[in-house]
N, C-alpha and C. Protein backbone atom coordinates (compact mmCIF):
# COMPACT_ATOMS: atom_id res chain seq x y z
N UNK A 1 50.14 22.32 -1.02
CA UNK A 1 48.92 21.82 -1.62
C UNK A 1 49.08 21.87 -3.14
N UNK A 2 48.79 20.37 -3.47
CA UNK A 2 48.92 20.87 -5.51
C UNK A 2 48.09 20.88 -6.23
N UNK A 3 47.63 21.68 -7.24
CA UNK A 3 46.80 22.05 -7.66
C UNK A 3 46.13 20.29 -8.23
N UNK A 4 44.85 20.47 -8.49
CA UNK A 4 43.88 19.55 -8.98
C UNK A 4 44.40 18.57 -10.38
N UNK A 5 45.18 19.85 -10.58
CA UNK A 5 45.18 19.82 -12.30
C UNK A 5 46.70 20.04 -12.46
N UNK A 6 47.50 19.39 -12.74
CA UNK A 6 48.82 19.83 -12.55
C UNK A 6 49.33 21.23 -13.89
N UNK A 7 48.20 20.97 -14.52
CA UNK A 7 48.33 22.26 -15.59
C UNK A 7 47.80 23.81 -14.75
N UNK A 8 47.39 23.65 -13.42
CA UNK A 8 47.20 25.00 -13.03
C UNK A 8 48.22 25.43 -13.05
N UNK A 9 47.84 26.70 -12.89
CA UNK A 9 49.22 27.57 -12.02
C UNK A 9 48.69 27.77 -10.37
N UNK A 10 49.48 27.84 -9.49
CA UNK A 10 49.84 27.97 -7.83
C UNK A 10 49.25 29.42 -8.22
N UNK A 11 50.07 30.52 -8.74
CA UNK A 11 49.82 32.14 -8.59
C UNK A 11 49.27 32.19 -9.73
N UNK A 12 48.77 33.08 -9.84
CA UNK A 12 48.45 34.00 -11.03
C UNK A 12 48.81 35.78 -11.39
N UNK A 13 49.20 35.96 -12.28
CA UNK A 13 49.46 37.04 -12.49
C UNK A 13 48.37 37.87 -12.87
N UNK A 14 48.23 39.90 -12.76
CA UNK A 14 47.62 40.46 -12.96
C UNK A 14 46.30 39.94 -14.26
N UNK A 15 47.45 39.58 -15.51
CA UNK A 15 46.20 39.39 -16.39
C UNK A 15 45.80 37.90 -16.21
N UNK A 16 45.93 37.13 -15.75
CA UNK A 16 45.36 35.58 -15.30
C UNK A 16 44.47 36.24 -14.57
N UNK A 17 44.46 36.91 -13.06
CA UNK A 17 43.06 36.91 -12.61
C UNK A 17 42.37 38.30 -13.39
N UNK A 18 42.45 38.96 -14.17
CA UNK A 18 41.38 39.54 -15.11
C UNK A 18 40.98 38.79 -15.96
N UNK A 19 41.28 37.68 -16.66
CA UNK A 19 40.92 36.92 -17.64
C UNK A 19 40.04 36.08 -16.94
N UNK A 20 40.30 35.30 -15.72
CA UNK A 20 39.26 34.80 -14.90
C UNK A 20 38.26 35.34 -14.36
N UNK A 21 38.22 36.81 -13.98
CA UNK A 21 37.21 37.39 -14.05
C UNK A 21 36.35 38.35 -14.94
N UNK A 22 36.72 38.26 -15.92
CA UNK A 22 36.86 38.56 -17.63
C UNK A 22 36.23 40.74 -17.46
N UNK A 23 37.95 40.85 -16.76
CA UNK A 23 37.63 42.30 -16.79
C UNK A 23 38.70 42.77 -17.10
N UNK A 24 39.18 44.06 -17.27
CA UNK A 24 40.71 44.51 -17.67
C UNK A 24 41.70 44.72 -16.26
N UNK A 25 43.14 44.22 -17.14
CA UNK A 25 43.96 44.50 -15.74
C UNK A 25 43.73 45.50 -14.55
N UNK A 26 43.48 46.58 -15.10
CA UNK A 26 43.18 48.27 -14.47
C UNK A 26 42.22 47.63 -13.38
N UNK A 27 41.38 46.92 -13.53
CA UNK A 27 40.04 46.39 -12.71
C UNK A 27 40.71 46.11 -11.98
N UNK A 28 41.08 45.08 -11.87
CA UNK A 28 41.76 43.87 -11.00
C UNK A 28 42.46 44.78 -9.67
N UNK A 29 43.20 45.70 -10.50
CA UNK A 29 44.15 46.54 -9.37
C UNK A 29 43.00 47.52 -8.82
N UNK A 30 42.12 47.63 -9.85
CA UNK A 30 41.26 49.02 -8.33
C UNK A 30 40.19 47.69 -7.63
N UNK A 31 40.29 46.84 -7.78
CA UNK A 31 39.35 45.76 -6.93
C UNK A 31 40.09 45.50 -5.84
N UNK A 32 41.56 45.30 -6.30
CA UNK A 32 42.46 44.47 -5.06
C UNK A 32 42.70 46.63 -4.36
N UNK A 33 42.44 47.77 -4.62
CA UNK A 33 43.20 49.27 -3.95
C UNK A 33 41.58 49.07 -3.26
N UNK A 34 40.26 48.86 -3.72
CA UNK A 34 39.40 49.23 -3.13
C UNK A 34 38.89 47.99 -1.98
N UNK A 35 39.47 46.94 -1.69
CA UNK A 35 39.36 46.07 -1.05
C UNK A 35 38.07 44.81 -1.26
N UNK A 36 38.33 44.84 -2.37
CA UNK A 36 37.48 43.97 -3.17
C UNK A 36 38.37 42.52 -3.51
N UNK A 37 39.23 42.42 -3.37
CA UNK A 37 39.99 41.27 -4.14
C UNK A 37 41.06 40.87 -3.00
N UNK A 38 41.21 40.00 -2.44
CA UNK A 38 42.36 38.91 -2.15
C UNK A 38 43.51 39.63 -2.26
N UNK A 39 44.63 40.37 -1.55
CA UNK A 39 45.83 41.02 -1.52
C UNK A 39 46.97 39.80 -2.36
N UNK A 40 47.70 40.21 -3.27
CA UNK A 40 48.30 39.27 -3.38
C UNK A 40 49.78 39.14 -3.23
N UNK A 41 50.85 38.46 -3.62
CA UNK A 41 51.73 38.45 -2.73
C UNK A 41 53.04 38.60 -3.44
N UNK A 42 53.96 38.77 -2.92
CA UNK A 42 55.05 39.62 -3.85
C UNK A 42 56.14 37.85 -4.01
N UNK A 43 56.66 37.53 -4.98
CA UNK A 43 57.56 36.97 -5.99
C UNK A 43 58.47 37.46 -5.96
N UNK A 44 59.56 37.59 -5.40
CA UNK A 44 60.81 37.71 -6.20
C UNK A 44 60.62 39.63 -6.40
N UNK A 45 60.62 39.69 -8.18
CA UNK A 45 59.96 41.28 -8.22
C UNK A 45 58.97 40.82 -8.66
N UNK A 46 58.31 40.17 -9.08
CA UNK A 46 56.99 39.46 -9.23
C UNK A 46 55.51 39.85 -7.94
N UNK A 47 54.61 40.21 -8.83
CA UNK A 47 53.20 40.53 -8.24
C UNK A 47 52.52 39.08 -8.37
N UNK A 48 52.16 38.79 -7.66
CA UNK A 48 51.20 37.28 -8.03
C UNK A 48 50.14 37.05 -6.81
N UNK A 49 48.80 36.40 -7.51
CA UNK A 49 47.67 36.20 -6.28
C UNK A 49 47.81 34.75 -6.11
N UNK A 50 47.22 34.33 -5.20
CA UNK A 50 47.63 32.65 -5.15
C UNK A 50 45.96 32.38 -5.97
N UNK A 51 46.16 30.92 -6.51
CA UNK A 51 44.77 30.93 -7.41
C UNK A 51 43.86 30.29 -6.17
N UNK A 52 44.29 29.81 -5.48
CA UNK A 52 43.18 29.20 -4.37
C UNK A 52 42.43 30.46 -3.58
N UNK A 53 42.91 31.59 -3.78
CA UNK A 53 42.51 32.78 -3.00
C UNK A 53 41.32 33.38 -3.55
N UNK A 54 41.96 33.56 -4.85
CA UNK A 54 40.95 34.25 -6.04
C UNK A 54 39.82 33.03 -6.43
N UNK A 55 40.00 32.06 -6.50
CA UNK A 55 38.77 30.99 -6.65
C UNK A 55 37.98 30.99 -5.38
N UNK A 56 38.09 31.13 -3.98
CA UNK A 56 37.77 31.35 -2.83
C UNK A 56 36.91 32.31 -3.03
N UNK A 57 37.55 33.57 -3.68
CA UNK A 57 36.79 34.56 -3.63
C UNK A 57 35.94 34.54 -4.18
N UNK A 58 36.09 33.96 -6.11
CA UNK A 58 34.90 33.85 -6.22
C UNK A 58 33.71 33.27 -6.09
N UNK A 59 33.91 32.36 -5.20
CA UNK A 59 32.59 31.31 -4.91
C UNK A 59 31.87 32.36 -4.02
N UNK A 60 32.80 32.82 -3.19
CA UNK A 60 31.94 33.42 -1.94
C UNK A 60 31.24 34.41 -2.57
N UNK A 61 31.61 35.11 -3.69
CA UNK A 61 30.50 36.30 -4.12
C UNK A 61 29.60 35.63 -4.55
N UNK A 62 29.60 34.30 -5.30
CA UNK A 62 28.37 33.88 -5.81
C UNK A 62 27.47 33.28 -5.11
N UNK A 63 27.78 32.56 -3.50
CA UNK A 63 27.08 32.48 -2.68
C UNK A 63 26.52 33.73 -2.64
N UNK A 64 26.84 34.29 -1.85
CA UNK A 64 26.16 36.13 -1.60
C UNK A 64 24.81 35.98 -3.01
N UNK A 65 25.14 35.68 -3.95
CA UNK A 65 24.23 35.93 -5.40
C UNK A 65 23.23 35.55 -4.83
N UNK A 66 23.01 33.93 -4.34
CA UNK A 66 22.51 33.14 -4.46
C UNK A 66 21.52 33.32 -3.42
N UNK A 67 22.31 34.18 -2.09
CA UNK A 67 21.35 34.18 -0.72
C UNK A 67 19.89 34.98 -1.49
């Protein structure tokens, strides 16, 4: 599947999804240890979330807002 925008990125790294969710890296990792966040998937030695996961996710919390 390719992104919308050929300027996305497919993954994102630790600080890509803190910057998208405009919190610090440290967050991100106790969101994804406390089961708050989309597991993401190992690269190579590379950590990376896929961005369709983390955009997924966030719609669905903002539904939840919205109920």
């Amino acid at each position: 599947m390719a992104p919308e925008n050929f300027n996305e990125k497919l993954y994102l790294s630790d600080k890509s999804v803190a910057s998208l969710l405009d919190v610090c890296k440290d967050q991100v990792w106790k969101c994804f240890r406390d089961g708050r966040l989309p597991p993401p998937i190992k690269l190579g030695s590379m950590t990376r979330w896929r961005r369709n996961d983390i955009i997924s996710w966030i719609e669905s919390r903002q539904e939840g807002e919205e109920a």
